[in-house]
Protein backbone atom coordinates (compact mmCIF):
# COMPACT_ATOMS: atom_id res chain seq x y z
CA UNK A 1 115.74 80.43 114.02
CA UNK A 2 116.04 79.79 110.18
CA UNK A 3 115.04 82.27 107.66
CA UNK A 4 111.63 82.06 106.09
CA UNK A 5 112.49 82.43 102.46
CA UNK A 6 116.02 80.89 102.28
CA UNK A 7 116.53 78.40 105.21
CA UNK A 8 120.06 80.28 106.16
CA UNK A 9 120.67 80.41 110.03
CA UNK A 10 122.64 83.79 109.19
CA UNK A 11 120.29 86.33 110.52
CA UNK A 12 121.31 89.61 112.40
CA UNK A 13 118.68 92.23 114.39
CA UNK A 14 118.91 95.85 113.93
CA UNK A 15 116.92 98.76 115.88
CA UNK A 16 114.37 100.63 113.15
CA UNK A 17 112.15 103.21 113.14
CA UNK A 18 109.17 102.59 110.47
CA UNK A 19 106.81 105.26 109.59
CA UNK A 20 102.97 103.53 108.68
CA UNK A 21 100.52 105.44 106.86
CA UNK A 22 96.83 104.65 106.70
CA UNK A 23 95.54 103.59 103.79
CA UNK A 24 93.38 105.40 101.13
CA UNK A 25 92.30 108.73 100.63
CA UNK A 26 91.18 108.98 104.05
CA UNK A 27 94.01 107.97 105.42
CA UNK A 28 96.07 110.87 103.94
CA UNK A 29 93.84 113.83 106.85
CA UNK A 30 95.19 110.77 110.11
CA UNK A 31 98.73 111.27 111.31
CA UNK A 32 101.09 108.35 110.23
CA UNK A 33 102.15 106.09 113.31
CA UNK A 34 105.76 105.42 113.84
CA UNK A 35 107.15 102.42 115.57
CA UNK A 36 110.43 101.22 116.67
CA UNK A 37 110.53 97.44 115.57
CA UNK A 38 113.74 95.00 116.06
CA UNK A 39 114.45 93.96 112.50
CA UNK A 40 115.51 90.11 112.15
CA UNK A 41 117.48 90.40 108.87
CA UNK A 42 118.43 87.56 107.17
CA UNK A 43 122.41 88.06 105.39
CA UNK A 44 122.13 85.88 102.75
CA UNK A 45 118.64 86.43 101.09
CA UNK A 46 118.16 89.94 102.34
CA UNK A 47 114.32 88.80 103.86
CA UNK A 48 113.36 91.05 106.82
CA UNK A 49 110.94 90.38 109.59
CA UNK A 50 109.42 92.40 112.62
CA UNK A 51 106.69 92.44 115.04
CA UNK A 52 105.31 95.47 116.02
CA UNK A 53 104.57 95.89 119.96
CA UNK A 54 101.28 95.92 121.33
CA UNK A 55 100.44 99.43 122.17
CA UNK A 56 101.83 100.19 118.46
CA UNK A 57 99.55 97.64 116.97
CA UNK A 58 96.44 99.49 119.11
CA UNK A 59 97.33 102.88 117.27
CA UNK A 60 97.02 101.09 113.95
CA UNK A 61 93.86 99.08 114.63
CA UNK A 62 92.20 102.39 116.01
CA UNK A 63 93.39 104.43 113.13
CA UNK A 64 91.55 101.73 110.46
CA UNK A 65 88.67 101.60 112.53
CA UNK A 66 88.01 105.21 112.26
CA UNK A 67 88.53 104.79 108.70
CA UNK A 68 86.06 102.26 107.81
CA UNK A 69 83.20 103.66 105.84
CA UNK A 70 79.67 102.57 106.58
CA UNK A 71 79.47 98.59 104.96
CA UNK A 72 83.06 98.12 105.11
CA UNK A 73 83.63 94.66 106.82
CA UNK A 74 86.98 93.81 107.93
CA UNK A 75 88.08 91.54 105.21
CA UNK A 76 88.20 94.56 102.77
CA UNK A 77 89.95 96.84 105.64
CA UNK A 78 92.42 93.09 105.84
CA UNK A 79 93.41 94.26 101.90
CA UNK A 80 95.59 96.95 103.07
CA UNK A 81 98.45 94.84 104.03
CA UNK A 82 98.76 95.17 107.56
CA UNK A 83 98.91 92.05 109.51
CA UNK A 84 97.43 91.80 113.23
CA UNK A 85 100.10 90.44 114.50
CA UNK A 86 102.83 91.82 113.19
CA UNK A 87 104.35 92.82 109.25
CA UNK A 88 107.06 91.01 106.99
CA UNK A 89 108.84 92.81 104.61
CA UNK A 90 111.19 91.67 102.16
């Protein structure tokens, strides 16, 4: 598979640990989840991709929906940065 950002078939994986914090104020009283993601880096360009598993991704989507405040719809909670499928860093 090619990188994303560069094209460059020179990508390596690496074991991670990433530590996700909720957003907002609220977010600072919920305890951060950490995940264990496979990074796909990319040597040339430096881009970095991972998925994070399933029961991972649960923990984060029932984390923001305690955090919604009445009103809130889900495009607003979408503004945080966290993908449902998975984040891209770079």
């Amino acid at each position: 598979m090619s990188c994303q950002r560069c094209g460059s078939d020179n990508q390596n994986s690496f074991g991670s640990e990433v530590n996700i914090h909720f957003p907002g104020r609220e977010g600072l009283d919920k305890p951060a989840v950490l995940v264990f993601p496979m990074l796909v880096v990319c040597q040339r360009c430096g881009f970095t991709e991972f998925t994070i598993r399933e029961s991972e991704l649960h923990l984060l989507a029932e984390g923001l929906s305690h955090a919604k405040s009445p009103g809130e719809d889900e495009r607003t909670q979408g503004a945080s940065g966290l993908e449902p499928s998975g984040l891209a860093a770079h």
